[in-house]
C-alpha atoms as a PDB file:
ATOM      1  CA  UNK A   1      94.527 117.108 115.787  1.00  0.00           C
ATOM      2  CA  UNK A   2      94.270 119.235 112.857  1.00  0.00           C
ATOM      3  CA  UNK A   3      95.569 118.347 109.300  1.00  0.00           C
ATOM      4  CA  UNK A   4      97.784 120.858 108.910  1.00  0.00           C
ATOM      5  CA  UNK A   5      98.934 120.419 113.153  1.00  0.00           C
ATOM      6  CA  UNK A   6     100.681 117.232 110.852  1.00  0.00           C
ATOM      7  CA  UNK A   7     102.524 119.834 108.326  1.00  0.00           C
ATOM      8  CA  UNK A   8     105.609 121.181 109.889  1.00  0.00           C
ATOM      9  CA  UNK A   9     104.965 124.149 106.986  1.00  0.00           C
ATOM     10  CA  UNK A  10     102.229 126.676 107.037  1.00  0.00           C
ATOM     11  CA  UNK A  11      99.465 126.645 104.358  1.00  0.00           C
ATOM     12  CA  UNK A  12      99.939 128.115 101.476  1.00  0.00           C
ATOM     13  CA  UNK A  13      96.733 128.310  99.103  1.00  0.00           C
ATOM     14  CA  UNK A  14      98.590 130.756  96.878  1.00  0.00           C
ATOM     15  CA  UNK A  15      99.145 128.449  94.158  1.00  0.00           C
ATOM     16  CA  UNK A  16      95.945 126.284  93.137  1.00  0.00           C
ATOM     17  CA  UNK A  17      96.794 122.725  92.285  1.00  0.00           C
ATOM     18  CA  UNK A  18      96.637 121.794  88.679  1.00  0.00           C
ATOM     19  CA  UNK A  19      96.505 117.980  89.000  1.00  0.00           C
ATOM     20  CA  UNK A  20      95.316 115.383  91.272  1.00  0.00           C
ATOM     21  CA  UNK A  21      98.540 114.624  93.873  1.00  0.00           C
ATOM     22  CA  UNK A  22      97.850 110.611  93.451  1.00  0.00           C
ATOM     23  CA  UNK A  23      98.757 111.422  89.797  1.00  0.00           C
ATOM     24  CA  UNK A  24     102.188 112.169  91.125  1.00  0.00           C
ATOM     25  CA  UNK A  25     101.531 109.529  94.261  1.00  0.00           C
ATOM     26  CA  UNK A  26     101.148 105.900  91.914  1.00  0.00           C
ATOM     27  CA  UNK A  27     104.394 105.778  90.402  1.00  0.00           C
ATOM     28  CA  UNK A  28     106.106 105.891  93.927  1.00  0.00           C
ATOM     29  CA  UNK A  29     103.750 103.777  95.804  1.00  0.00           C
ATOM     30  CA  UNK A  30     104.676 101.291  92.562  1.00  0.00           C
ATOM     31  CA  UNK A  31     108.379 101.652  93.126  1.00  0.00           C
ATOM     32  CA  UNK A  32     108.038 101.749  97.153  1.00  0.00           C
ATOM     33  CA  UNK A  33     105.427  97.970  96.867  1.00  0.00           C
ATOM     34  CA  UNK A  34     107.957  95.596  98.376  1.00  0.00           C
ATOM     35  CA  UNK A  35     109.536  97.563 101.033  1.00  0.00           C
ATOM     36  CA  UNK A  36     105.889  98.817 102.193  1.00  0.00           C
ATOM     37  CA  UNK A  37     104.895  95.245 102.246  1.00  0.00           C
ATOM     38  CA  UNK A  38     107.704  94.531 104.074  1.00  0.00           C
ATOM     39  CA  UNK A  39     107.153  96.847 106.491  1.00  0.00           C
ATOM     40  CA  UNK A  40     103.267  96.119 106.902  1.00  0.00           C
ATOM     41  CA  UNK A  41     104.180  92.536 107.746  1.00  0.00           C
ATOM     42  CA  UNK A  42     106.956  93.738 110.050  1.00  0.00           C
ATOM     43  CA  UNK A  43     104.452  95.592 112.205  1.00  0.00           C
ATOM     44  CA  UNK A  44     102.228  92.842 111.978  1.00  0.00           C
ATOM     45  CA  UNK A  45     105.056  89.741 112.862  1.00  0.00           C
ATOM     46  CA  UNK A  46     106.269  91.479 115.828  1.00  0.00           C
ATOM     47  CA  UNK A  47     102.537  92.417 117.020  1.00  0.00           C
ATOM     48  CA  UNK A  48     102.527  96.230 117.179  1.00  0.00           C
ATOM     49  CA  UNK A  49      99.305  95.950 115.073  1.00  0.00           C
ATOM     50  CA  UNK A  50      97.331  94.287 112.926  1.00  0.00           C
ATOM     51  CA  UNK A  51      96.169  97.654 111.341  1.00  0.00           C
ATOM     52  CA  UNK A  52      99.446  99.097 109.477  1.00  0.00           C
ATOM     53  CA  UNK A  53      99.170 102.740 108.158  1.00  0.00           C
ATOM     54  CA  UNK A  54     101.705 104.482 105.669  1.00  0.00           C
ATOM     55  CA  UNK A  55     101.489 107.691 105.381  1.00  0.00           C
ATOM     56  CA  UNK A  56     102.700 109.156 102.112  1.00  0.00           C
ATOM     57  CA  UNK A  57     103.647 113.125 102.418  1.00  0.00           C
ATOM     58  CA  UNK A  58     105.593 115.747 100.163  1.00  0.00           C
ATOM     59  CA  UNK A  59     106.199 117.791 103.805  1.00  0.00           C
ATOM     60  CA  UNK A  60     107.971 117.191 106.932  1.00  0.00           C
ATOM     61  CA  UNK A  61     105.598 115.538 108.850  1.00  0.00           C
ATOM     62  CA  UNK A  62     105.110 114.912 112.751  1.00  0.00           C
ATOM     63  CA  UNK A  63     103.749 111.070 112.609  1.00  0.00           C
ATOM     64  CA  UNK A  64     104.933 107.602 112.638  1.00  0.00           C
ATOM     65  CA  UNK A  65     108.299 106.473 111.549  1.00  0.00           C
ATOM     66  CA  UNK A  66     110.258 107.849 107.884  1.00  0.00           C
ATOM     67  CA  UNK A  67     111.051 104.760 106.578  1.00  0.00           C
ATOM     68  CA  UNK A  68     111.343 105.710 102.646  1.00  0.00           C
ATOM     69  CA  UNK A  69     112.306 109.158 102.001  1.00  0.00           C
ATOM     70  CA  UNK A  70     112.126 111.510  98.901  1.00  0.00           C
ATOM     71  CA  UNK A  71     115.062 113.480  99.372  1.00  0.00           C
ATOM     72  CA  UNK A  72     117.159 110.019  99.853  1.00  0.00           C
ATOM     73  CA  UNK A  73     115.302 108.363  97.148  1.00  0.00           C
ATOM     74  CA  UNK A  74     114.628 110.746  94.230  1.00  0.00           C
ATOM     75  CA  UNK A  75     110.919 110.192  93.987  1.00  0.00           C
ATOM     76  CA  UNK A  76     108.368 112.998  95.230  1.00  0.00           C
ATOM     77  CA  UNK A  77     106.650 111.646  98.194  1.00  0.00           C
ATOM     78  CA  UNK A  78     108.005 110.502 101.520  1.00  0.00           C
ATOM     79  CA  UNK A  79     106.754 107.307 103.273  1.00  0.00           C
ATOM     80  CA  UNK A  80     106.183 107.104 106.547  1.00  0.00           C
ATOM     81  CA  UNK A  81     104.493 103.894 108.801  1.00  0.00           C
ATOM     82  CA  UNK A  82     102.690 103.856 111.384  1.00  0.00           C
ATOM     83  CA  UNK A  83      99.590 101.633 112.986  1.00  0.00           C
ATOM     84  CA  UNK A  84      95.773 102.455 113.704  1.00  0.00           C
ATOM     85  CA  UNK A  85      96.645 102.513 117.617  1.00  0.00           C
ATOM     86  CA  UNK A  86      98.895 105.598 116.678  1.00  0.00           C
ATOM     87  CA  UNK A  87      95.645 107.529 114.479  1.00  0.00           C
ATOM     88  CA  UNK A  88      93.766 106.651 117.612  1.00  0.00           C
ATOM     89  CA  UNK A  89      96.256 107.915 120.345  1.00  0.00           C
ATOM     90  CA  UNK A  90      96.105 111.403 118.032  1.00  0.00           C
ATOM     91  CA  UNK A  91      92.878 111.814 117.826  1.00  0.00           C
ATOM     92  CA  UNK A  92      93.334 111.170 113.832  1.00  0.00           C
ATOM     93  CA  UNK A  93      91.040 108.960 114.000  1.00  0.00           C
ATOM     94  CA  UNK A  94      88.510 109.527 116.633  1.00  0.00           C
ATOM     95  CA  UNK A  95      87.490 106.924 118.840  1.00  0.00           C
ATOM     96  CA  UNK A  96      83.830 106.259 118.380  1.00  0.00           C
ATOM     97  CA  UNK A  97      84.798 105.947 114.613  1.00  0.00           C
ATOM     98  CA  UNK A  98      87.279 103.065 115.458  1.00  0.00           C
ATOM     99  CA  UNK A  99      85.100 100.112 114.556  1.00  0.00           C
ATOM    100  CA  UNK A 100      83.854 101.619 111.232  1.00  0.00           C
ATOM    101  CA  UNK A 101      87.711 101.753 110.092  1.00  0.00           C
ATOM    102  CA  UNK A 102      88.202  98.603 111.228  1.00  0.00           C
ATOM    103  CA  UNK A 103      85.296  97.058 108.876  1.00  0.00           C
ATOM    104  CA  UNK A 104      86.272  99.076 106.424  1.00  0.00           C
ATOM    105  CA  UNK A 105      90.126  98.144 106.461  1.00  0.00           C
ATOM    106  CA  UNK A 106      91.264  96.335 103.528  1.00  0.00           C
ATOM    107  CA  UNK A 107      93.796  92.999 103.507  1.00  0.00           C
ATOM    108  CA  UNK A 108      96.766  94.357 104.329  1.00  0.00           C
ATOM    109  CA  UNK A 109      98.476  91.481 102.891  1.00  0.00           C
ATOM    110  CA  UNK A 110      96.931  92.609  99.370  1.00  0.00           C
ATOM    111  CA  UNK A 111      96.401  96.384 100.277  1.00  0.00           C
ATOM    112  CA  UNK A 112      98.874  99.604 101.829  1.00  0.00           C
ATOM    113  CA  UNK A 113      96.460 101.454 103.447  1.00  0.00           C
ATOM    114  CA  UNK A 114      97.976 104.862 103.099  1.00  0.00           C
ATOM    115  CA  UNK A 115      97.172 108.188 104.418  1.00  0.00           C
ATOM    116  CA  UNK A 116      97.640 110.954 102.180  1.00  0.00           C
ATOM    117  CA  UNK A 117      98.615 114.250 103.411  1.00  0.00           C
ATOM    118  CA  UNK A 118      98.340 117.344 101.227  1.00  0.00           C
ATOM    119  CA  UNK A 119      98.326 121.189 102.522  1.00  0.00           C
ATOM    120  CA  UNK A 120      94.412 120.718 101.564  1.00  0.00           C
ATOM    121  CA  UNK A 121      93.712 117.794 103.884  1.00  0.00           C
ATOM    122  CA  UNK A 122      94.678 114.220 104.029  1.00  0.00           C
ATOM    123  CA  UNK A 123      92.572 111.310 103.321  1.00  0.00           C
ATOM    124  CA  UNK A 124      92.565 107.237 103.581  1.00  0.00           C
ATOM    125  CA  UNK A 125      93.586 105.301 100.419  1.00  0.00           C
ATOM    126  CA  UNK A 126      93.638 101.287  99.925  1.00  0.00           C
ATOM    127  CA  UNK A 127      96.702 100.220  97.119  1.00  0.00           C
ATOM    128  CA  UNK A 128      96.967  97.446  96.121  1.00  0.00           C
ATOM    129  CA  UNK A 129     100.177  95.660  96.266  1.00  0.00           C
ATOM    130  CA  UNK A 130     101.729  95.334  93.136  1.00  0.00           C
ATOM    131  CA  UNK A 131     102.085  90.882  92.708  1.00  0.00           C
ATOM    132  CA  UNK A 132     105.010  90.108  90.908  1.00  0.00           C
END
């Protein structure tokens, strides 16, 4: 599956991007911490996975679950969970590359792994959770 396959929008490379989207990302995975946490451990607790995956988006979007969304909310990106199994079953992540995410897959009791999807591509960030 295709990065954009994810965007219910066509590209548009009309407009070049003056800043970095995780400028614009931070502030709402900051104000979205405890209910992605929440979430993460959720998925965990009730054994869907051990490998939760947010997936943080300014489109509509054809993956996982919207649990936190911009429009609702106020803030500019929409979150939406979902679990390594998931990435696997759509060929986001491809099979034989499986074990290297694994090793490479953060605490996700002190780290969101989220999946950032931009009409340029989409890419695998750790954040960590903010402690209070």
């Amino acid at each position: 599956m295709e990065p954009e396959e994810l965007l219910n929008e066509e590209k548009n490379n009309e407009l070049p991007k003056k800043e970095s989207p995780l400028v614009s990302l931070e502030p709402d995975l900051k104000f979205f911490n405890e209910s992605i946490r929440e979430v993460a451990i959720e998925i965990m607790v009730e054994g869907l996975s051990n490998y939760p995956i947010f997936i943080a988006h300014q489109h509509d979007l054809k993956l996982g679950e919207l649990i936190l969304d911009r429009r609702d909310l106020h803030t500019e990106w929409s979150i939406h969970a979902s679990t390594m199994e998931e990435f696997l079953e759509k060929g986001i992540i491809k099979e034989i590359l499986k074990d290297r995410f694994i090793s490479s897959y953060k605490n996700p009791n002190d780290f969101m792994c989220v999946f950032v999807v931009v009409p340029e591509g989409a890419n695998f960030i750790y954040y960590p959770y903010v402690k209070e």
